[in-house]
C-alpha atoms as a PDB file:
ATOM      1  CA  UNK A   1      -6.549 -77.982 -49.063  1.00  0.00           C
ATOM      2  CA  UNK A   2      -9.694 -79.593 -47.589  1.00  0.00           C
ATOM      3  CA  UNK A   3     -12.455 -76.568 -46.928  1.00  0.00           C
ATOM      4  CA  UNK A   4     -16.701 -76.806 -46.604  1.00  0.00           C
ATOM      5  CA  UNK A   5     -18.364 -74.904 -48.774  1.00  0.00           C
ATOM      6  CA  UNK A   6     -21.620 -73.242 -49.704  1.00  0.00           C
ATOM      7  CA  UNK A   7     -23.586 -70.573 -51.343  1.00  0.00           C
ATOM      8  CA  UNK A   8     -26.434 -68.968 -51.478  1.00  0.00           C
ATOM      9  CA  UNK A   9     -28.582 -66.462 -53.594  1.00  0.00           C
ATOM     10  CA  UNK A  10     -31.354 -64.621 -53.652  1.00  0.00           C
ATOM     11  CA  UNK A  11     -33.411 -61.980 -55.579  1.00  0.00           C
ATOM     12  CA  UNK A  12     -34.208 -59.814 -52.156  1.00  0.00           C
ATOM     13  CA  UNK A  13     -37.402 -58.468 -50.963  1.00  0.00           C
ATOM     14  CA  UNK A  14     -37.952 -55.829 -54.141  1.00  0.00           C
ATOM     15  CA  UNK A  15     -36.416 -57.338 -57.355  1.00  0.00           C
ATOM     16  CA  UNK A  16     -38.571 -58.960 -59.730  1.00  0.00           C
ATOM     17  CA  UNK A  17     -35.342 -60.676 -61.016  1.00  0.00           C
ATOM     18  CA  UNK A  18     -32.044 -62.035 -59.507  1.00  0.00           C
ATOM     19  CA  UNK A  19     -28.549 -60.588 -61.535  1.00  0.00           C
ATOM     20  CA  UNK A  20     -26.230 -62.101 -58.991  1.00  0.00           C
ATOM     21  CA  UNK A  21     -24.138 -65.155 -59.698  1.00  0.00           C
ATOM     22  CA  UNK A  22     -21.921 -67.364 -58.025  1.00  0.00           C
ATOM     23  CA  UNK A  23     -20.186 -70.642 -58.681  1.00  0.00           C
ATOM     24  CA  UNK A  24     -17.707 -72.682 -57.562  1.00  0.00           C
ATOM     25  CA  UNK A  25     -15.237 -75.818 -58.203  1.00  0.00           C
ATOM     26  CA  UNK A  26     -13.309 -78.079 -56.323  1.00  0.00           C
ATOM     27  CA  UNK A  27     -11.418 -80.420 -59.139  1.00  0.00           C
ATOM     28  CA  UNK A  28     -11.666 -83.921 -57.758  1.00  0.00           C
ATOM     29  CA  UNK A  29      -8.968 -84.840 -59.984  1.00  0.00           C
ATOM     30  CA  UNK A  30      -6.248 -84.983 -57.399  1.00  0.00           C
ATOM     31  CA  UNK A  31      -3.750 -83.750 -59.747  1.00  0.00           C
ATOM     32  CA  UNK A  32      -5.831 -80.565 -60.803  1.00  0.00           C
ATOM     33  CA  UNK A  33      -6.728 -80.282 -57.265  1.00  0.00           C
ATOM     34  CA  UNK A  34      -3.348 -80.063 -56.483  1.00  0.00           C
ATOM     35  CA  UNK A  35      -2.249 -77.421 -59.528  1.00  0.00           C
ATOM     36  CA  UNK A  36      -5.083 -75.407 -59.731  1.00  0.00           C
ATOM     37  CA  UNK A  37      -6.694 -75.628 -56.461  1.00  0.00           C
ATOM     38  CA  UNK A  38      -9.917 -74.324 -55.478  1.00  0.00           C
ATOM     39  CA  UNK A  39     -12.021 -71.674 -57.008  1.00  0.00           C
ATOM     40  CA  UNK A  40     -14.867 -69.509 -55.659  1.00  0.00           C
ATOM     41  CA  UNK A  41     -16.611 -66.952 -57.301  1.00  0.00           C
ATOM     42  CA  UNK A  42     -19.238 -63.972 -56.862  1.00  0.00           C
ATOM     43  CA  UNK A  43     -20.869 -62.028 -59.371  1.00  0.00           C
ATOM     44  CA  UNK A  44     -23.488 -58.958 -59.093  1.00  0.00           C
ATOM     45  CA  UNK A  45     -24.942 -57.891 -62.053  1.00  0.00           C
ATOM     46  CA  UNK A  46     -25.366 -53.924 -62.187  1.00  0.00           C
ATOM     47  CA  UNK A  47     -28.887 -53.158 -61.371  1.00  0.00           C
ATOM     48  CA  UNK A  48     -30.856 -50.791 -63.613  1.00  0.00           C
ATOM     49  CA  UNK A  49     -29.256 -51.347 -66.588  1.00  0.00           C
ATOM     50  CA  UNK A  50     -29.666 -53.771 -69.429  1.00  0.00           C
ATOM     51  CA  UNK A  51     -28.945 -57.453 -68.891  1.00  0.00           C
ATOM     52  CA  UNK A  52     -27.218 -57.668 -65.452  1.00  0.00           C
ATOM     53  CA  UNK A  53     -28.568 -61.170 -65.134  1.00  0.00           C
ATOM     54  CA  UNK A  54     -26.318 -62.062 -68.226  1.00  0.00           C
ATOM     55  CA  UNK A  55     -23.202 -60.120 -67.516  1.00  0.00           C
ATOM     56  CA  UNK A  56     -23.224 -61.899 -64.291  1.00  0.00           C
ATOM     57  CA  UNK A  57     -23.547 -65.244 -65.202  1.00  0.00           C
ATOM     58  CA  UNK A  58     -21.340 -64.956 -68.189  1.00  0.00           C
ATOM     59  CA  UNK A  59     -18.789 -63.496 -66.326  1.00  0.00           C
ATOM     60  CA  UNK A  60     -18.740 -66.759 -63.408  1.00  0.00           C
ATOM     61  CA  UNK A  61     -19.039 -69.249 -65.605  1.00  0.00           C
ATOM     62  CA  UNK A  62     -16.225 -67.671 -68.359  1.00  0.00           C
ATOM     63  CA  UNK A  63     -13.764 -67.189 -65.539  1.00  0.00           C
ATOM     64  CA  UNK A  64     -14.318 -70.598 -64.052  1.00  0.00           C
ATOM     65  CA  UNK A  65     -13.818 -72.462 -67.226  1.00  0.00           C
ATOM     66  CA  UNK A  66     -11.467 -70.289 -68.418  1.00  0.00           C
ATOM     67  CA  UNK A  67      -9.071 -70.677 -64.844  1.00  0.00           C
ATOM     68  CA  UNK A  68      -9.381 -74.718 -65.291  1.00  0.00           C
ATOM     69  CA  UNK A  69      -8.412 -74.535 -69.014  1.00  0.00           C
ATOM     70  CA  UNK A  70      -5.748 -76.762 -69.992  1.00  0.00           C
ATOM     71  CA  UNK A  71      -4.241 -73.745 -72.566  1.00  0.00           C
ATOM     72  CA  UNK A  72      -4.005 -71.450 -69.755  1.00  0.00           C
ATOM     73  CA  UNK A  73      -1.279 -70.973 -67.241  1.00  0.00           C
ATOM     74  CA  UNK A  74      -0.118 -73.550 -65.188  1.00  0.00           C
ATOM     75  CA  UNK A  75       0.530 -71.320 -62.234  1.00  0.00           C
ATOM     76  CA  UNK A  76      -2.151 -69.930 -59.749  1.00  0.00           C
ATOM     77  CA  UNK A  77      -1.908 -66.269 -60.221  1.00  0.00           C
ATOM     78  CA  UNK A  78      -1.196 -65.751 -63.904  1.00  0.00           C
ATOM     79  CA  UNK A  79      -3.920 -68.227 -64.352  1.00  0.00           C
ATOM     80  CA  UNK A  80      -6.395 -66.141 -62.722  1.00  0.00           C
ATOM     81  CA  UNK A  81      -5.016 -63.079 -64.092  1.00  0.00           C
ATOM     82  CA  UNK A  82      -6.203 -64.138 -67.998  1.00  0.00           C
ATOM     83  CA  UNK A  83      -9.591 -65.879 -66.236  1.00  0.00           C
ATOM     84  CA  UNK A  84     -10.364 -61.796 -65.529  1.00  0.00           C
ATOM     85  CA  UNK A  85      -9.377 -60.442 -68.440  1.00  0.00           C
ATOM     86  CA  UNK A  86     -11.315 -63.868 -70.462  1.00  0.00           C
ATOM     87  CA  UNK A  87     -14.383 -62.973 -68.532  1.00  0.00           C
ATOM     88  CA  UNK A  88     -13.905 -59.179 -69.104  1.00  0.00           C
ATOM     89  CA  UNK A  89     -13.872 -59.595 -72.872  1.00  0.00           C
ATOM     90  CA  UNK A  90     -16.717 -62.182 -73.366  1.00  0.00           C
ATOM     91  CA  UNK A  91     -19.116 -59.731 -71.223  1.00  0.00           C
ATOM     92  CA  UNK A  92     -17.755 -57.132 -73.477  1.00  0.00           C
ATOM     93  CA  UNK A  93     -17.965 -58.941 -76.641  1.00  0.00           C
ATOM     94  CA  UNK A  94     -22.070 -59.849 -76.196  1.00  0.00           C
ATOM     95  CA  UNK A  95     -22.729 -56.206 -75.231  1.00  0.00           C
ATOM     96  CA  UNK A  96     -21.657 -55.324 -78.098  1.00  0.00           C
ATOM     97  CA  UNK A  97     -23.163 -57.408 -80.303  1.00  0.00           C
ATOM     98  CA  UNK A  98     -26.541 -57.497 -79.164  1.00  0.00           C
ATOM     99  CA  UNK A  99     -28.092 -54.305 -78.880  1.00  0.00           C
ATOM    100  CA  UNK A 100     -30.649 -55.896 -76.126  1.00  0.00           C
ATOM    101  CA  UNK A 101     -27.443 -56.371 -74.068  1.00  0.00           C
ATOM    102  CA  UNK A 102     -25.470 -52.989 -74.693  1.00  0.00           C
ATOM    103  CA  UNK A 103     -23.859 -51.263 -71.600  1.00  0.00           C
ATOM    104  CA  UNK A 104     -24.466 -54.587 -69.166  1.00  0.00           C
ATOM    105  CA  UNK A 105     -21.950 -54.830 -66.645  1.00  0.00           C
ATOM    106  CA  UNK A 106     -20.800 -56.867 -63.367  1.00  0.00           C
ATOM    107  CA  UNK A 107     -18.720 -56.761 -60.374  1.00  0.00           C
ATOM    108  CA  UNK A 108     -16.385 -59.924 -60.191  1.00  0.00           C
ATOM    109  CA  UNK A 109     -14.678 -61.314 -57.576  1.00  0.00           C
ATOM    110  CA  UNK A 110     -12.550 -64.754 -56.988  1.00  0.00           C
ATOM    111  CA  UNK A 111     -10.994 -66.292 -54.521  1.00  0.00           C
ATOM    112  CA  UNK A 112      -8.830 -69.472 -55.543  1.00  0.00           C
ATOM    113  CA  UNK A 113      -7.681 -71.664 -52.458  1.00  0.00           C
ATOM    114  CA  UNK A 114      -4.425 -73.501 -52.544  1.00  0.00           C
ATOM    115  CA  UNK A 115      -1.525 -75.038 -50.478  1.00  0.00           C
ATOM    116  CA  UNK A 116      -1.969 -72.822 -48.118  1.00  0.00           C
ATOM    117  CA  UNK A 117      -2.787 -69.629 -49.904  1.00  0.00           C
ATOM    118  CA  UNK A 118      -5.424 -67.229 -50.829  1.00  0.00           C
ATOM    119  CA  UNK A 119      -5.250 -65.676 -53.953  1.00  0.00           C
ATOM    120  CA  UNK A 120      -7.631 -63.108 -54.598  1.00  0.00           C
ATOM    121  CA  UNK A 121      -8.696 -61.004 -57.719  1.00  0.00           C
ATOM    122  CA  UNK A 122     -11.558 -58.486 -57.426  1.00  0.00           C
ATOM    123  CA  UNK A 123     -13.398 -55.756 -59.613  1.00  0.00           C
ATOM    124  CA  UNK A 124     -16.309 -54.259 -57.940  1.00  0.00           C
ATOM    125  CA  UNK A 125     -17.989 -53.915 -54.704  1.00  0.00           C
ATOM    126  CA  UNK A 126     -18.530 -57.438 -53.734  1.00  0.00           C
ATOM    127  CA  UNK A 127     -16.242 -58.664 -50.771  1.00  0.00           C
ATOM    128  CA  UNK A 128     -14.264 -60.531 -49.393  1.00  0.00           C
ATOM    129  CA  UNK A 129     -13.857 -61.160 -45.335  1.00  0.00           C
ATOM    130  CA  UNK A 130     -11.601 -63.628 -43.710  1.00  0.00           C
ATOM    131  CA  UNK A 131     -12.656 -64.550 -40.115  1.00  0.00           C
ATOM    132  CA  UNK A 132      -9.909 -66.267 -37.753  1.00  0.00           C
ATOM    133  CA  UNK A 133      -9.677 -65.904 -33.919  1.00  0.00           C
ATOM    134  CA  UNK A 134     -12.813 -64.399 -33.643  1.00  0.00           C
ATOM    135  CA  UNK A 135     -11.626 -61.708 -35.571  1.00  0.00           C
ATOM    136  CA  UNK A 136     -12.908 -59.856 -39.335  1.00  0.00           C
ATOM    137  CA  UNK A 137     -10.512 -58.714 -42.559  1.00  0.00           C
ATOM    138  CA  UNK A 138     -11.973 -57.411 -45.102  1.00  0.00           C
ATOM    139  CA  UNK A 139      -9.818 -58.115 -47.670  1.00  0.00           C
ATOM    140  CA  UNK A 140     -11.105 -56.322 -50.204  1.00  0.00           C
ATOM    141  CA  UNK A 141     -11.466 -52.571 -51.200  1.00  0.00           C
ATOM    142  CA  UNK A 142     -14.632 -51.376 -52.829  1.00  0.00           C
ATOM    143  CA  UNK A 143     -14.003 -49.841 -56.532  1.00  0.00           C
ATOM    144  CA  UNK A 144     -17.326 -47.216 -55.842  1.00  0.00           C
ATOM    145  CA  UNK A 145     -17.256 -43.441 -55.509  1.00  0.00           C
ATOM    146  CA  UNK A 146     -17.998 -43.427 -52.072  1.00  0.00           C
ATOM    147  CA  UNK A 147     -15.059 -45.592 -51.342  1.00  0.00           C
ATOM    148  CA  UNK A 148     -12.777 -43.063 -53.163  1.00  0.00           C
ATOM    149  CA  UNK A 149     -14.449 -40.259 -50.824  1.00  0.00           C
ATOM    150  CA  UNK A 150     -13.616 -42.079 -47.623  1.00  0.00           C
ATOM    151  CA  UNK A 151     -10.011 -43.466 -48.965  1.00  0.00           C
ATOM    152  CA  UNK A 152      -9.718 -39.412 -49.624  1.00  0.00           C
ATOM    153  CA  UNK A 153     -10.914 -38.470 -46.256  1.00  0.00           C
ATOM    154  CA  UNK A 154     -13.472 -36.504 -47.771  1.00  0.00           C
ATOM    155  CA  UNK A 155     -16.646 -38.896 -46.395  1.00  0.00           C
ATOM    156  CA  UNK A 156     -16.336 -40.049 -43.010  1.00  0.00           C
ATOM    157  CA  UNK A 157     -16.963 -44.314 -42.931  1.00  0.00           C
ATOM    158  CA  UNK A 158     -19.616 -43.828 -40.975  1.00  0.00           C
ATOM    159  CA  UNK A 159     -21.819 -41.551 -43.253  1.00  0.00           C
ATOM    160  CA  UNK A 160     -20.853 -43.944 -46.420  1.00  0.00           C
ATOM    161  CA  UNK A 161     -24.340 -46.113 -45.970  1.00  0.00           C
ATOM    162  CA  UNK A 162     -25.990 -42.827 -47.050  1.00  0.00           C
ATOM    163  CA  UNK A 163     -24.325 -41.117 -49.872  1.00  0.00           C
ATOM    164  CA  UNK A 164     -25.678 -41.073 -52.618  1.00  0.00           C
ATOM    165  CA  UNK A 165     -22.647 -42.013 -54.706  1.00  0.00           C
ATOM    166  CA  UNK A 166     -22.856 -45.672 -52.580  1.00  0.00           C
ATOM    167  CA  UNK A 167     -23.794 -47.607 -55.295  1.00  0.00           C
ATOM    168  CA  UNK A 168     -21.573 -45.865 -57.997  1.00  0.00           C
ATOM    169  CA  UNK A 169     -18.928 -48.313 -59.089  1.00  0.00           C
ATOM    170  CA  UNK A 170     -15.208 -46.841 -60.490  1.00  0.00           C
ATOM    171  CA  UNK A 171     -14.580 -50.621 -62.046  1.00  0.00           C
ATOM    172  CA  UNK A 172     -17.076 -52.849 -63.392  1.00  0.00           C
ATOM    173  CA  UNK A 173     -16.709 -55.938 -65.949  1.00  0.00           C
ATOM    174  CA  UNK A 174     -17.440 -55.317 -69.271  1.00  0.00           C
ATOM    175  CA  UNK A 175     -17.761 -52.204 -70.015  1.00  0.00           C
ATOM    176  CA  UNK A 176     -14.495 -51.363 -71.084  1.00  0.00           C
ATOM    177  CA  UNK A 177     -12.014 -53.757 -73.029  1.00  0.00           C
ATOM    178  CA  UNK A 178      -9.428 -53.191 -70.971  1.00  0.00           C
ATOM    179  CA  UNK A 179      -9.861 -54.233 -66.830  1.00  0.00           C
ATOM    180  CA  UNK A 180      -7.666 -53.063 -64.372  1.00  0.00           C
ATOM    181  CA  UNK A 181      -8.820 -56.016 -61.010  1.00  0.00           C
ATOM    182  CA  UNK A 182      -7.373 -55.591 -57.765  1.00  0.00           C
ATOM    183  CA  UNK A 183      -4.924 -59.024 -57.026  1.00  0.00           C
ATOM    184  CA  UNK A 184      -3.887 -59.737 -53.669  1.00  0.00           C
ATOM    185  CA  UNK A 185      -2.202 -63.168 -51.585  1.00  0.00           C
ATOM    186  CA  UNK A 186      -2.736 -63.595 -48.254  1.00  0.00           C
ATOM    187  CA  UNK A 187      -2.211 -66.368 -46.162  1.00  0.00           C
ATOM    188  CA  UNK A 188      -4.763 -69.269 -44.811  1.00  0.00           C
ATOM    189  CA  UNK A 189      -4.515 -71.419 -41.512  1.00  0.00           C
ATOM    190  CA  UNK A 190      -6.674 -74.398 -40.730  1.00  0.00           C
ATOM    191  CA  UNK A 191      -9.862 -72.498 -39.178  1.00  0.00           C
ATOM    192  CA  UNK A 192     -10.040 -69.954 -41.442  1.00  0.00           C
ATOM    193  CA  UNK A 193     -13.766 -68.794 -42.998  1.00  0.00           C
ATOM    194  CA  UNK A 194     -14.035 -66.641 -45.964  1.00  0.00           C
ATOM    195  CA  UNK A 195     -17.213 -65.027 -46.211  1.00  0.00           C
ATOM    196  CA  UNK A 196     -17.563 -64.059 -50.302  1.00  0.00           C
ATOM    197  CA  UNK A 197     -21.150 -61.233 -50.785  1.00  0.00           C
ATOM    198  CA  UNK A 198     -22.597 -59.020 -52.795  1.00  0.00           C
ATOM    199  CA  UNK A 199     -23.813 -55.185 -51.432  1.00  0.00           C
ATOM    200  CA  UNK A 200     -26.894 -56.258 -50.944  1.00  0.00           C
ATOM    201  CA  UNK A 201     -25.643 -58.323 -48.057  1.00  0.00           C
ATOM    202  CA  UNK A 202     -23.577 -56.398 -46.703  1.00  0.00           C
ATOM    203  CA  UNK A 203     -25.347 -53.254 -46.889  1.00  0.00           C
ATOM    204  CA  UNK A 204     -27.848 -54.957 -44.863  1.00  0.00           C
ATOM    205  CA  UNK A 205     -26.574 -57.111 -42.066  1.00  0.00           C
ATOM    206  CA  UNK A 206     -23.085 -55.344 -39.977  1.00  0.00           C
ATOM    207  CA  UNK A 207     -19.616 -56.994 -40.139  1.00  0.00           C
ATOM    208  CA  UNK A 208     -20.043 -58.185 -36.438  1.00  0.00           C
ATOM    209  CA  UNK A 209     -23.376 -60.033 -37.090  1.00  0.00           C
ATOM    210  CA  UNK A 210     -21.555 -61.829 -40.491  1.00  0.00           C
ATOM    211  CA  UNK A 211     -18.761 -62.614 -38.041  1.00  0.00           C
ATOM    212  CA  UNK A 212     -21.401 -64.004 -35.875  1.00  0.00           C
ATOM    213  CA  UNK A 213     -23.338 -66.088 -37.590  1.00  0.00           C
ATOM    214  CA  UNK A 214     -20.030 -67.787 -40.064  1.00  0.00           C
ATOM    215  CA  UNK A 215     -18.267 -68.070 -36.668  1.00  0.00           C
ATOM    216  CA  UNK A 216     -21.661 -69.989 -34.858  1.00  0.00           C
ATOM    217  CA  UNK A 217     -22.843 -72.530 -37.985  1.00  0.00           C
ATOM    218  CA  UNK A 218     -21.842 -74.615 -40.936  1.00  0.00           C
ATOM    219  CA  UNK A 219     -21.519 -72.813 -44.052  1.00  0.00           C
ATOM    220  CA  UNK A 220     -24.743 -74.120 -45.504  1.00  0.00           C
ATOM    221  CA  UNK A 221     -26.698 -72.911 -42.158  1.00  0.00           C
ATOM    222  CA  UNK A 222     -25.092 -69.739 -42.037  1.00  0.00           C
ATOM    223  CA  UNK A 223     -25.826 -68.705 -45.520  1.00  0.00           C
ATOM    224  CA  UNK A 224     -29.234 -69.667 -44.887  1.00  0.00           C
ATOM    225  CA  UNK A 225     -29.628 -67.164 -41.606  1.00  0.00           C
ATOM    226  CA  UNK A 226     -28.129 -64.808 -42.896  1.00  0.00           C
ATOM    227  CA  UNK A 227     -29.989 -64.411 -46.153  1.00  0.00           C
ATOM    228  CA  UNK A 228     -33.338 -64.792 -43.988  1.00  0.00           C
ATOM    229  CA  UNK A 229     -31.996 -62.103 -41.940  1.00  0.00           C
ATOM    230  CA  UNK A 230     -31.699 -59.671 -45.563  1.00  0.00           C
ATOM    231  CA  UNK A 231     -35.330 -60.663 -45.981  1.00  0.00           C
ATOM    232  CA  UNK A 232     -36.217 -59.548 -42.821  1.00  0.00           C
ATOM    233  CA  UNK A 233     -34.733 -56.491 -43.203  1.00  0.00           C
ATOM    234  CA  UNK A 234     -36.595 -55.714 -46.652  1.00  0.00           C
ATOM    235  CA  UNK A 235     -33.507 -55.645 -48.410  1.00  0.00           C
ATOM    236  CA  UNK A 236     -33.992 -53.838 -51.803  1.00  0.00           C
ATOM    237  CA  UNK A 237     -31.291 -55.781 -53.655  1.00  0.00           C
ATOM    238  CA  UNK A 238     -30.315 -59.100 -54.557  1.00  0.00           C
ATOM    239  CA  UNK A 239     -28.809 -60.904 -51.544  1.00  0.00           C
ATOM    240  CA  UNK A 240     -25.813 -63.679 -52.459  1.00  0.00           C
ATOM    241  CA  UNK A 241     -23.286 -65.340 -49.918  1.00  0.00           C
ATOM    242  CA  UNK A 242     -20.746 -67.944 -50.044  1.00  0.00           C
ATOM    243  CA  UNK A 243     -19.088 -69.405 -47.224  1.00  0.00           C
ATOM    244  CA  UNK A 244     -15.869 -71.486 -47.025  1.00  0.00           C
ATOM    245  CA  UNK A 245     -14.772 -72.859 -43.875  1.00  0.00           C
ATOM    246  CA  UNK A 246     -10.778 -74.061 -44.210  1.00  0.00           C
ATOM    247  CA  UNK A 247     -10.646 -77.543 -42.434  1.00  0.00           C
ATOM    248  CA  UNK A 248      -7.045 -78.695 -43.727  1.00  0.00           C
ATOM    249  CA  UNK A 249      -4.195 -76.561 -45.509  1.00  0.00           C
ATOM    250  CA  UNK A 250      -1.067 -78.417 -47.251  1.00  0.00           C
ATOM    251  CA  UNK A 251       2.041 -76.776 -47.005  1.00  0.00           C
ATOM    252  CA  UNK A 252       3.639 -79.598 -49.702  1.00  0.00           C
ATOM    253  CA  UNK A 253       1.483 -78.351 -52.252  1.00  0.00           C
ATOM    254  CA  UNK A 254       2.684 -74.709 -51.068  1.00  0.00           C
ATOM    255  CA  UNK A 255       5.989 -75.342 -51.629  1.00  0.00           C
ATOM    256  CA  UNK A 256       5.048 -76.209 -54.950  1.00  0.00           C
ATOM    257  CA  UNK A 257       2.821 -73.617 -55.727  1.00  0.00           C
ATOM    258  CA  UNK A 258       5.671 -71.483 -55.128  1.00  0.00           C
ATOM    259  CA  UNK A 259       8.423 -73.046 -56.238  1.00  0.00           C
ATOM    260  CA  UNK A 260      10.743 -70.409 -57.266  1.00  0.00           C
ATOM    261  CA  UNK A 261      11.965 -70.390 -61.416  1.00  0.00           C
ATOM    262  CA  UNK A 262      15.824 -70.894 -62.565  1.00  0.00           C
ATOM    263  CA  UNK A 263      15.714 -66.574 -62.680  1.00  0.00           C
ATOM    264  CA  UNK A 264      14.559 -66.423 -59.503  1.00  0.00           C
ATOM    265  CA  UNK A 265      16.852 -68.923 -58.155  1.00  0.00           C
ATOM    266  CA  UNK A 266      19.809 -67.463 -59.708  1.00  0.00           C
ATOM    267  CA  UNK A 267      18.533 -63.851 -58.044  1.00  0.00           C
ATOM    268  CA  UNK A 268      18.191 -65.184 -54.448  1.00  0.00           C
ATOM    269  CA  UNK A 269      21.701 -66.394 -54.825  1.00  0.00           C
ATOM    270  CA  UNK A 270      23.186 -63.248 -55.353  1.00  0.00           C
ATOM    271  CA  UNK A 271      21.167 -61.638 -52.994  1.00  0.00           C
END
């Protein structure tokens, strides 16, 4: 898969200090290219409490190495199944150990790229949008009390900017030792843009205007306007974007993404 790519972060218009994270890596080993793909990843530290700057970070760069690891799986999705649960338990670990650090936490959410795939694993309230045909997915579901209230029908979507359970999250990383992510697949075509951010983005600037401004300019220029347009709006958060614009898909490396096992095989022929 050939994609352009880029990020952006910022500590908003308030905060004295920036707990978001994100990182990325595109292997440009052909072979790892090829059995790993690409990986993209957002982090947002949980403002107010202690060390959000460090869960954050910890938690991107754990699950980054962690997916690329020779000792873990060589398939896509289990891979990035034990890169959560890695990234869970290292966040964990250093609250616990260092009393500075106790009850830090982060949202965490990746999005690996390959054949022509999108596989997607998610604790928190950052998103994830795909954008084709001039239309926008969110992919994503927000793990926050508000959420469950409008999932419920108990908060209409329209009155979920203002509640005051907004920014109360039902799943975070690191605080407990188990994590229970949200996993999805979804398909990618040549066109595609994935828009990856934090609440503090989209809190601030409507899906139609992120549509907008992904859909008008490169990724690099887009993050750019669209983080100047937080600014302008006095955003009281941290403000992080990342962009990837899907220029090429390869259905051979599909095929071998999802090449089925000798069990499977042996089910399908019965079938």
């Amino acid at each position: 898969m050939l994609v352009q790519a880029a990020a952006q972060t910022n500590k908003g218009s308030v905060r004295a200090n920036n707990e978001d994270a994100v990182g990325s890596v595109q292997p440009t080993d052909p072979a790892e290219r090829g059995r790993k793909g690409l990986l993209f990843v957002v982090a947002d530290g949980l403002g107010g409490l202690n060390a959000g700057e460090v869960a954050s970070a910890t938690a991107v760069t754990t699950l980054l190495e962690e997916y690329y690891s020779p000792s873990n799986a060589g398939r896509i999705e289990p891979a990035l199944r034990q890169a959560m649960q890695r990234a869970n338990l290292r966040v964990h670990d250093l609250a616990q150990k260092n009393p500075e650090q106790r009850g830090m936490g982060t949202t965490l959410t990746a999005l690996a790229l390959a054949g022509s795939t999108a596989y997607i694993a998610h604790v928190g309230d950052t998103r994830i949008y795909r954008l084709r045909n001039k239309g926008m997915t969110q992919l994503t579901s927000d793990h926050s009390e508000v959420a469950e209230l409008v999932r419920m029908r108990i908060v209409k979507p329209e009155n979920a900017a203002q509640h005051p359970s907004r920014n109360v999250l039902t799943r975070t990383v690191g605080h407990h030792l188990m994590l229970r992510p949200d996993f999805a697949r979804e398909n990618v075509q040549p066109d595609d843009i994935f828009v990856m951010c934090c609440d503090g983005v989209w809190s601030k600037v409507e899906d139609e205007e992120l549509c907008a401004m992904a859909s008008k300019y490169e990724p690099e220029d887009a993050c750019r306007r669209i983080i100047d347009m937080c600014l302008d709006r006095h955003c009281d958060d941290n403000v992080t974007v990342q962009i990837i614009r899907v220029l090429e898909t390869d259905q051979a490396a599909q095929q071998a993404h999802h090449r089925p096992t000798l069990f499977g095989s042996i089910i399908d022929r019965l079938r």
